[in-house]
PDB file of N, CA and C in Angstrom:
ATOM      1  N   UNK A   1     -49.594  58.741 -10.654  1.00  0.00           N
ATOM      2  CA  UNK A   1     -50.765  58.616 -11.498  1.00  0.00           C
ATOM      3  C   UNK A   1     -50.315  58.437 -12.945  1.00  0.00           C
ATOM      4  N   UNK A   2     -50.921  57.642 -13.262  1.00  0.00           N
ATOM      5  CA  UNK A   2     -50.489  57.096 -14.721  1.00  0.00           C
ATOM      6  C   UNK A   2     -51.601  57.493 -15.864  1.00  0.00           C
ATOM      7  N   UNK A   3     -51.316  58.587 -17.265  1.00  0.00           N
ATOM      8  CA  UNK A   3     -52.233  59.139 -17.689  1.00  0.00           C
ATOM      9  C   UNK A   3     -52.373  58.237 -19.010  1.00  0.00           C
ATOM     10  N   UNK A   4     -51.475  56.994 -19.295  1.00  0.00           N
ATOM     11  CA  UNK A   4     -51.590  56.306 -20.768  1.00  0.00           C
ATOM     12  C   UNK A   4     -52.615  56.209 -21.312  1.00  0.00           C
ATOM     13  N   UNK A   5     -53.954  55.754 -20.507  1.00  0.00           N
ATOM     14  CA  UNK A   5     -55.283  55.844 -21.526  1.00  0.00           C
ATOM     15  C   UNK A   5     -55.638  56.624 -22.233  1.00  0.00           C
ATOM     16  N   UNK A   6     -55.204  57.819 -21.313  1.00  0.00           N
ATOM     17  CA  UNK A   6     -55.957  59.224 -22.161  1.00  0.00           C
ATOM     18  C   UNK A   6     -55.234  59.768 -23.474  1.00  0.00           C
ATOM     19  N   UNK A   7     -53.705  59.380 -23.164  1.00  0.00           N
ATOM     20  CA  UNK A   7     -53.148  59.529 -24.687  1.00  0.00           C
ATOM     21  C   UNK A   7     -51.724  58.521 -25.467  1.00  0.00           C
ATOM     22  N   UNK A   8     -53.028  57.877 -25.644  1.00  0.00           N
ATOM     23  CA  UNK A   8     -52.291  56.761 -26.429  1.00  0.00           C
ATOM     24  C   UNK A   8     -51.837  55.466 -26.344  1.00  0.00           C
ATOM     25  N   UNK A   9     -51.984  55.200 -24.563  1.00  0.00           N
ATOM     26  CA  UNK A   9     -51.888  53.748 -24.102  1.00  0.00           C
ATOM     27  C   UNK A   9     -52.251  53.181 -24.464  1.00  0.00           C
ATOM     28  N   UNK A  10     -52.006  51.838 -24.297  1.00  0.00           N
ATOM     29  CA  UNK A  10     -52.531  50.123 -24.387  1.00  0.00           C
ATOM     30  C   UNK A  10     -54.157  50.473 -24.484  1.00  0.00           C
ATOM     31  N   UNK A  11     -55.029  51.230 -23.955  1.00  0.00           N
ATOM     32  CA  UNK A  11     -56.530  51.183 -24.060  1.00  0.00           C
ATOM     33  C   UNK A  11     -56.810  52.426 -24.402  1.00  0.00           C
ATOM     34  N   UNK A  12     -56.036  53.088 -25.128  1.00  0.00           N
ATOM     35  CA  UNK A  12     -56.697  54.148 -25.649  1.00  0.00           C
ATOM     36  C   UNK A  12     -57.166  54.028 -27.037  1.00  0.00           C
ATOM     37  N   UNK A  13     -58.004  54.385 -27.458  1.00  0.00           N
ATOM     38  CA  UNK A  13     -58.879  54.265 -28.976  1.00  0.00           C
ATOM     39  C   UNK A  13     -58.909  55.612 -29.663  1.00  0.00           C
ATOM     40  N   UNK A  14     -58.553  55.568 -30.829  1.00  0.00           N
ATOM     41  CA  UNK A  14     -58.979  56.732 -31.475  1.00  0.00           C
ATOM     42  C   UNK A  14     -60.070  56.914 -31.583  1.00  0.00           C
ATOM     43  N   UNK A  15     -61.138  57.942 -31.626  1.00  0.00           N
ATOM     44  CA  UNK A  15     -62.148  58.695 -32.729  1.00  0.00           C
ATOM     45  C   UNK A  15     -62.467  57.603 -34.028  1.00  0.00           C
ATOM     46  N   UNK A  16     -63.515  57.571 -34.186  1.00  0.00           N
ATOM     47  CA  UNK A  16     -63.195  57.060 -35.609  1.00  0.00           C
ATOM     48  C   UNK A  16     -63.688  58.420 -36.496  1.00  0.00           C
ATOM     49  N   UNK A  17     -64.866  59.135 -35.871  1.00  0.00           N
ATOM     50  CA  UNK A  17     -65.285  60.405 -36.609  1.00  0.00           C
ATOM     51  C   UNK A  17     -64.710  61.722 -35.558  1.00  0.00           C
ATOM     52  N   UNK A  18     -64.631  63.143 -36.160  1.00  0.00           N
ATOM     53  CA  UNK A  18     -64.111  63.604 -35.450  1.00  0.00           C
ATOM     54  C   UNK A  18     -66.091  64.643 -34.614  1.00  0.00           C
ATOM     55  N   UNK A  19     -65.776  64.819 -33.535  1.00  0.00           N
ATOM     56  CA  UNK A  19     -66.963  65.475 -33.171  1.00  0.00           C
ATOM     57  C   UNK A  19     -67.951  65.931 -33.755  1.00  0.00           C
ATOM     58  N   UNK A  20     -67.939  67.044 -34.312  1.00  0.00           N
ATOM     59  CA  UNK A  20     -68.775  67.138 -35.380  1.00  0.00           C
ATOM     60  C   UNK A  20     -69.823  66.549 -36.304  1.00  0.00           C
ATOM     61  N   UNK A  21     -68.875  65.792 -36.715  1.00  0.00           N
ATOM     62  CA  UNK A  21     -69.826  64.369 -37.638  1.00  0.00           C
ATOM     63  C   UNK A  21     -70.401  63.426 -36.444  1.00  0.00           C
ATOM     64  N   UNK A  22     -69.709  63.604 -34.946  1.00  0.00           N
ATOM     65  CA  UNK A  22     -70.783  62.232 -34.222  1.00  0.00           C
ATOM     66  C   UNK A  22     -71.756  63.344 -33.740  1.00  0.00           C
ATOM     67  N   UNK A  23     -71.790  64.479 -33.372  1.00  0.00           N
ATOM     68  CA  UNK A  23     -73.270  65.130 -33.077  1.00  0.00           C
ATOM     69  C   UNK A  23     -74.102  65.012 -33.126  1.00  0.00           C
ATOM     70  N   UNK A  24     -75.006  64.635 -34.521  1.00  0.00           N
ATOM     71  CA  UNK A  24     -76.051  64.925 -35.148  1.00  0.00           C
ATOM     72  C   UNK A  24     -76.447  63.477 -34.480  1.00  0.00           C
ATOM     73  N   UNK A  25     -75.731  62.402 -34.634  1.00  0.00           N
ATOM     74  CA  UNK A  25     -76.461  61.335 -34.319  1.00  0.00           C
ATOM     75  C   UNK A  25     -76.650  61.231 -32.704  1.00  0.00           C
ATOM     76  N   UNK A  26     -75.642  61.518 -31.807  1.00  0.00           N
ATOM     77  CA  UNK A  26     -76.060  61.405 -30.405  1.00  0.00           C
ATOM     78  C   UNK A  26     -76.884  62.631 -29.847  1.00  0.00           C
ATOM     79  N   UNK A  27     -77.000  63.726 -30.262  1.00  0.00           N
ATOM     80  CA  UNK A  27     -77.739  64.649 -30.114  1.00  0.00           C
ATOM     81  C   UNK A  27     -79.172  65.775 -30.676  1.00  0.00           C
ATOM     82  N   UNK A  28     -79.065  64.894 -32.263  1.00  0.00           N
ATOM     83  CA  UNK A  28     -79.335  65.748 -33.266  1.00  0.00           C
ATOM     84  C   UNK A  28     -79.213  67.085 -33.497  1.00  0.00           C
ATOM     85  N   UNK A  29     -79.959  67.729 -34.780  1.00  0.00           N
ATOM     86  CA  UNK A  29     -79.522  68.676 -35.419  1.00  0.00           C
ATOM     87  C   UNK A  29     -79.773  69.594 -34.649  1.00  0.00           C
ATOM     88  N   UNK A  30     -78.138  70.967 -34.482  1.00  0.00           N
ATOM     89  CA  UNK A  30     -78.580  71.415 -33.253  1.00  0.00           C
ATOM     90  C   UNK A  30     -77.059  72.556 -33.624  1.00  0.00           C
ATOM     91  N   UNK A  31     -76.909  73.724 -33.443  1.00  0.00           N
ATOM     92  CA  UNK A  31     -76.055  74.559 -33.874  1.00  0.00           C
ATOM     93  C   UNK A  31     -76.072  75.928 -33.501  1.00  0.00           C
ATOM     94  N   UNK A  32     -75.382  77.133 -33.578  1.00  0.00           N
ATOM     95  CA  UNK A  32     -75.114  78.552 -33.090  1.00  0.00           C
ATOM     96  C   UNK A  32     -74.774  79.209 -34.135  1.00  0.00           C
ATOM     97  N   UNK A  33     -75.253  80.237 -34.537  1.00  0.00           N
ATOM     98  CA  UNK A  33     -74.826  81.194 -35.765  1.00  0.00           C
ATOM     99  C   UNK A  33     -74.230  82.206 -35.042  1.00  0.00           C
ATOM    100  N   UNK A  34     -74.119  82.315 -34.146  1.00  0.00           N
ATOM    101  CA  UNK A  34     -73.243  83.456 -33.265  1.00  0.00           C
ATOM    102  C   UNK A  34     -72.785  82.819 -32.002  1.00  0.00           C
ATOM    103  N   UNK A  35     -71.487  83.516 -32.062  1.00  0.00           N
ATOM    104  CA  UNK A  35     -70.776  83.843 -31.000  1.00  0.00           C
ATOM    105  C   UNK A  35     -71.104  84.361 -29.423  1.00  0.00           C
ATOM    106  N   UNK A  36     -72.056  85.761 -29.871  1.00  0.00           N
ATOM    107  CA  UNK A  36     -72.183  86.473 -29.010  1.00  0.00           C
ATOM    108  C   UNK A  36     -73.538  86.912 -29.188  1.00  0.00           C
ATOM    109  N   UNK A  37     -74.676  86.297 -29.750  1.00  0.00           N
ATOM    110  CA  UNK A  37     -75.653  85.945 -29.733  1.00  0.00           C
ATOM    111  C   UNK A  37     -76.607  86.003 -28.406  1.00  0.00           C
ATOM    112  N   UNK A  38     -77.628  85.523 -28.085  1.00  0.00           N
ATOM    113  CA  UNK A  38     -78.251  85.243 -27.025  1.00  0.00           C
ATOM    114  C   UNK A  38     -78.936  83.663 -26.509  1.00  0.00           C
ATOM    115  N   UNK A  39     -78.484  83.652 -25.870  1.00  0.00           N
ATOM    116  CA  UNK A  39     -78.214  81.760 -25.981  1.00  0.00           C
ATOM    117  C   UNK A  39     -80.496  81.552 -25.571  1.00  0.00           C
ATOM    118  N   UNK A  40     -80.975  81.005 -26.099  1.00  0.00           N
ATOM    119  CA  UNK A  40     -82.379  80.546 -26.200  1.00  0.00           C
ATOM    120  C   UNK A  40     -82.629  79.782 -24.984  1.00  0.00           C
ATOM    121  N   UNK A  41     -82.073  78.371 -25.214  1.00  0.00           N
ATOM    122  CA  UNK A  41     -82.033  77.325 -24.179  1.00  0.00           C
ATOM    123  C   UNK A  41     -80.755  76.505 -23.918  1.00  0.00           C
ATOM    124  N   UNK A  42     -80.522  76.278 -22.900  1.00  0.00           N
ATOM    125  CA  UNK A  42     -79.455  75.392 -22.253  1.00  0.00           C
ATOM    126  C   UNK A  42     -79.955  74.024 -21.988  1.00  0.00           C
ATOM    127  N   UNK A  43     -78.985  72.797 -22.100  1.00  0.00           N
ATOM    128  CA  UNK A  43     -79.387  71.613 -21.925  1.00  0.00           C
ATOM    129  C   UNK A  43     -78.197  71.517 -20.905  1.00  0.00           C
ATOM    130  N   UNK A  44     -78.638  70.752 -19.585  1.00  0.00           N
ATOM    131  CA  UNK A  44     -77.339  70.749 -19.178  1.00  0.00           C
ATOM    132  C   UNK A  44     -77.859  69.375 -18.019  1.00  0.00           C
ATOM    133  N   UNK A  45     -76.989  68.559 -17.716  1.00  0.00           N
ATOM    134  CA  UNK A  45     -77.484  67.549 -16.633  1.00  0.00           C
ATOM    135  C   UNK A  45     -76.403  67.262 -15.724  1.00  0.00           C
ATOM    136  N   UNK A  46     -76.979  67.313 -14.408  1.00  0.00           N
ATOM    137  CA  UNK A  46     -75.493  67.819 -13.484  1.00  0.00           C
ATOM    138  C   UNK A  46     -75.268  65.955 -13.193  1.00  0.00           C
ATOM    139  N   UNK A  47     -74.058  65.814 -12.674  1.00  0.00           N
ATOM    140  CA  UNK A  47     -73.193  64.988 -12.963  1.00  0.00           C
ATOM    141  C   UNK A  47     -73.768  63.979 -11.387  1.00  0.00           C
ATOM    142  N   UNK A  48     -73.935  62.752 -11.864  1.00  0.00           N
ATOM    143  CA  UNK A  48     -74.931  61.782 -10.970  1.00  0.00           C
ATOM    144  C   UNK A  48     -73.727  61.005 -10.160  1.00  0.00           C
ATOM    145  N   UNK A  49     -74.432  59.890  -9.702  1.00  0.00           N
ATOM    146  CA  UNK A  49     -73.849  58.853  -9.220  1.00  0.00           C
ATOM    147  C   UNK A  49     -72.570  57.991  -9.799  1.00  0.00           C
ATOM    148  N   UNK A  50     -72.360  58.056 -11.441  1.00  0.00           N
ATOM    149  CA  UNK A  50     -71.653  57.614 -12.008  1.00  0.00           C
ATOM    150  C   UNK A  50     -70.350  57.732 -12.087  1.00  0.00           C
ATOM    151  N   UNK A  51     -70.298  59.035 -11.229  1.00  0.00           N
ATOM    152  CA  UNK A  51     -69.036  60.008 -10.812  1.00  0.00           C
ATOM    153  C   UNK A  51     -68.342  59.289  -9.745  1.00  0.00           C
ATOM    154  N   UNK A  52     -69.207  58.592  -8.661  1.00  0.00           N
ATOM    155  CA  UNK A  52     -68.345  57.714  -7.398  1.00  0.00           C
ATOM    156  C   UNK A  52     -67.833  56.713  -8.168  1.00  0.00           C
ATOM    157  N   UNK A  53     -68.307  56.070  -9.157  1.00  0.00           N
ATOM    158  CA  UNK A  53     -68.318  54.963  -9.219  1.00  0.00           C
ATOM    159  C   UNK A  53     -66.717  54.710  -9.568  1.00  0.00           C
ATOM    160  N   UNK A  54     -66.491  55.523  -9.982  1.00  0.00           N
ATOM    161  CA  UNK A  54     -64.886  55.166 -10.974  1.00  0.00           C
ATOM    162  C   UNK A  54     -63.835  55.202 -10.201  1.00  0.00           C
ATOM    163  N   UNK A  55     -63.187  54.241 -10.452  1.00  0.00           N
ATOM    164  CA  UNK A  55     -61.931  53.684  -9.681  1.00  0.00           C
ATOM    165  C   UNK A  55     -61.040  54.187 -10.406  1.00  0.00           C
ATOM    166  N   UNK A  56     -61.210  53.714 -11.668  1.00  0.00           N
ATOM    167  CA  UNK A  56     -59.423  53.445 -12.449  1.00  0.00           C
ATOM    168  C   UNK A  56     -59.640  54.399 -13.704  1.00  0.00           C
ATOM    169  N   UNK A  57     -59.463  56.036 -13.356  1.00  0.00           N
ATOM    170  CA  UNK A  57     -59.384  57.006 -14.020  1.00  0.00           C
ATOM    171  C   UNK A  57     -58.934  56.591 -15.752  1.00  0.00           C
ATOM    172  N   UNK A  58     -57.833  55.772 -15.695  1.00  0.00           N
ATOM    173  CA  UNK A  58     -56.809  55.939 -16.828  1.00  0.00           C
ATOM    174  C   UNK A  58     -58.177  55.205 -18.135  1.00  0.00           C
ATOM    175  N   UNK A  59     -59.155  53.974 -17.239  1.00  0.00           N
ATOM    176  CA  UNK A  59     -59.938  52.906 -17.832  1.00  0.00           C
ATOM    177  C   UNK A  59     -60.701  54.010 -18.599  1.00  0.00           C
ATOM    178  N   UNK A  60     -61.199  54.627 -17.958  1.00  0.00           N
ATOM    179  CA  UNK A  60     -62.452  55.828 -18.853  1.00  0.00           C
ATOM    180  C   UNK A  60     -61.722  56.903 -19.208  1.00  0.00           C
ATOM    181  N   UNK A  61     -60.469  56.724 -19.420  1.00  0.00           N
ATOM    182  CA  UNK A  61     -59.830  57.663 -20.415  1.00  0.00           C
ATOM    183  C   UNK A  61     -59.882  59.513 -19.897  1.00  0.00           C
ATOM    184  N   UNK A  62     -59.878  59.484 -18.555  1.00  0.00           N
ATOM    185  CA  UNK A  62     -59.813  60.832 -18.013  1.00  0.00           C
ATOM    186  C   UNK A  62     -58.451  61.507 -17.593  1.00  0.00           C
ATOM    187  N   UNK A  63     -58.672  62.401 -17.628  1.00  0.00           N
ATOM    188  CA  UNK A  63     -56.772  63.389 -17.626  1.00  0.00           C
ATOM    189  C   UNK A  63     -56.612  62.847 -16.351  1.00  0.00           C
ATOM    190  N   UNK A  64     -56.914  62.854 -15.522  1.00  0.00           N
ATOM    191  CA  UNK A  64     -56.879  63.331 -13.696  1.00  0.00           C
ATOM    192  C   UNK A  64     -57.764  62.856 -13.082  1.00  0.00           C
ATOM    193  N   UNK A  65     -57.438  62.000 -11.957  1.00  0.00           N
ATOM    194  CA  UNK A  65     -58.079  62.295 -11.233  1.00  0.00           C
ATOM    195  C   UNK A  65     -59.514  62.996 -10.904  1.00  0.00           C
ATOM    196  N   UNK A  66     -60.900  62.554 -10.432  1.00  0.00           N
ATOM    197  CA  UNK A  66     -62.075  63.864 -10.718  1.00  0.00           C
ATOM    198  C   UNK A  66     -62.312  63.388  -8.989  1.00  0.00           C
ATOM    199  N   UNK A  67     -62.880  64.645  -8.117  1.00  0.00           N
ATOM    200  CA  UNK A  67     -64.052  64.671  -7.449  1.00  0.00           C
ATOM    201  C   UNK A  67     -64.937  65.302  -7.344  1.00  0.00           C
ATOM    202  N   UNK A  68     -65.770  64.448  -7.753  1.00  0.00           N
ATOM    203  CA  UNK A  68     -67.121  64.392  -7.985  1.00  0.00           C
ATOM    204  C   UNK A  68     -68.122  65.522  -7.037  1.00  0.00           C
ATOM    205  N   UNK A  69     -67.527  65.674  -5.902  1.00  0.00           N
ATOM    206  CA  UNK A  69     -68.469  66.845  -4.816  1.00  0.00           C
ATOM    207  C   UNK A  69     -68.118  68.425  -5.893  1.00  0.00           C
ATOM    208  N   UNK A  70     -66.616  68.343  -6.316  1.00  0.00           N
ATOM    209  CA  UNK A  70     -66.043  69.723  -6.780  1.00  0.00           C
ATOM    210  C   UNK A  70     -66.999  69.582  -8.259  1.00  0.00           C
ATOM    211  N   UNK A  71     -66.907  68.350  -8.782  1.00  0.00           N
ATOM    212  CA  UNK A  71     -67.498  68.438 -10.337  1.00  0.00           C
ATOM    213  C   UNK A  71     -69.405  68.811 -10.089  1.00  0.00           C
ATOM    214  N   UNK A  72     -70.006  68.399  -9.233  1.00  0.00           N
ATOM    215  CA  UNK A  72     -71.324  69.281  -8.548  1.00  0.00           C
ATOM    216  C   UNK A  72     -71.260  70.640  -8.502  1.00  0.00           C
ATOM    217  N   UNK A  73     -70.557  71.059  -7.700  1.00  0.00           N
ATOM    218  CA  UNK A  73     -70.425  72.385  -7.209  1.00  0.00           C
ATOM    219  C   UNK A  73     -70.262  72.871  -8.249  1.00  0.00           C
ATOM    220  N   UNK A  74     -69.302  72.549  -9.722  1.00  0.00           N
ATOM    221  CA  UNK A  74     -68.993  73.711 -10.514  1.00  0.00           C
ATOM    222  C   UNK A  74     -69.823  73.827 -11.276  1.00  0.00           C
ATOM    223  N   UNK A  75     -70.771  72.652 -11.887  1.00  0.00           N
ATOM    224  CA  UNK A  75     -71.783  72.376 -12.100  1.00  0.00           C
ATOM    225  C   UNK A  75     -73.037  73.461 -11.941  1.00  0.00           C
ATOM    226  N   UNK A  76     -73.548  73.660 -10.628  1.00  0.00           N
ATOM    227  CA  UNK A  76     -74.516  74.212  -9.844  1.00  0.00           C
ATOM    228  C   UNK A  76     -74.102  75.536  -9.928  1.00  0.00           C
ATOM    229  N   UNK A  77     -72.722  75.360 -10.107  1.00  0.00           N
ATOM    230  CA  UNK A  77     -72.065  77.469 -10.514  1.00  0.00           C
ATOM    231  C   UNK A  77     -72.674  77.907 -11.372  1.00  0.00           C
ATOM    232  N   UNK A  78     -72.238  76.802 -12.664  1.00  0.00           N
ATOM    233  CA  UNK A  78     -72.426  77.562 -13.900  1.00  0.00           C
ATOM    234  C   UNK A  78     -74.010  77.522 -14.269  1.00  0.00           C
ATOM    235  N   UNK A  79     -74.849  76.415 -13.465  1.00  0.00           N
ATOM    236  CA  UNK A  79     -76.387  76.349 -13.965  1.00  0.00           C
ATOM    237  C   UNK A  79     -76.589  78.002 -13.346  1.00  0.00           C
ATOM    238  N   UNK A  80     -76.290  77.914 -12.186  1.00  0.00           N
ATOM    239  CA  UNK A  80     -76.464  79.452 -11.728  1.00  0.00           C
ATOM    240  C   UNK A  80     -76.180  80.664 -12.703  1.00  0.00           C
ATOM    241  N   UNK A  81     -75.028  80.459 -12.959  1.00  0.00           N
ATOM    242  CA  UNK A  81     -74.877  81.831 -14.115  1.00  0.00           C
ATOM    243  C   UNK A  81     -75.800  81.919 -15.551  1.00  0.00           C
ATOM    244  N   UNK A  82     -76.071  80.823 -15.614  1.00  0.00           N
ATOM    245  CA  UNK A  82     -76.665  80.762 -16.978  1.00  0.00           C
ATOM    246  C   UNK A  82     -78.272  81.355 -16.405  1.00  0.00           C
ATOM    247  N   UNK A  83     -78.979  80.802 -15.845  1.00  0.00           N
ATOM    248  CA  UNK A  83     -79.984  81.331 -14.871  1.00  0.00           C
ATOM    249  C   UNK A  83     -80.237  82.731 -14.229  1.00  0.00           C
ATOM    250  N   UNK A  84     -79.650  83.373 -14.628  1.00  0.00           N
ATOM    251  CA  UNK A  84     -78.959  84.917 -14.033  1.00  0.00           C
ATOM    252  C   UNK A  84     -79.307  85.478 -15.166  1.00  0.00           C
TER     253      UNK A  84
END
């Protein structure tokens, strides 16, 4: 398995902003004043069809390998805990 996309290959792209600064626009204004706080609401969307689709890991810039049944399941864990 060949990981070059993810750091630094032929098709890997930098950031041009670092997280932070792209937030506001793909998500809007939206933030935590605590740590250990009490979380209000969760946004969370479990992981679709888009997950079979991928062939060539290195193309979408992923560490490893994913399957998609395990990326559900952990998914459906944690909606569970948060739900608790």
């Amino acid at each position: 398995m060949s990981l070059t996309a993810a750091y630094g290959g032929e098709k890997w792209s930098q950031r041009a902003n670092d997280m932070r600064a792209d937030m506001p626009g793909h998500w809007g204004d939206w933030g935590s004043g605590s740590e250990v706080g009490r979380l209000r609401s969760v946004l969370l969307r479990r992981p679709g069809s888009e997950l079979d689709d991928i062939v060539d890991f290195d193309a979408v810039q992923m560490r490893a390998d994913l399957n998609p049944d395990l990326a559900r399941a952990q998914h459906d864990a944690m909606a569970d805990a948060y739900e608790a």
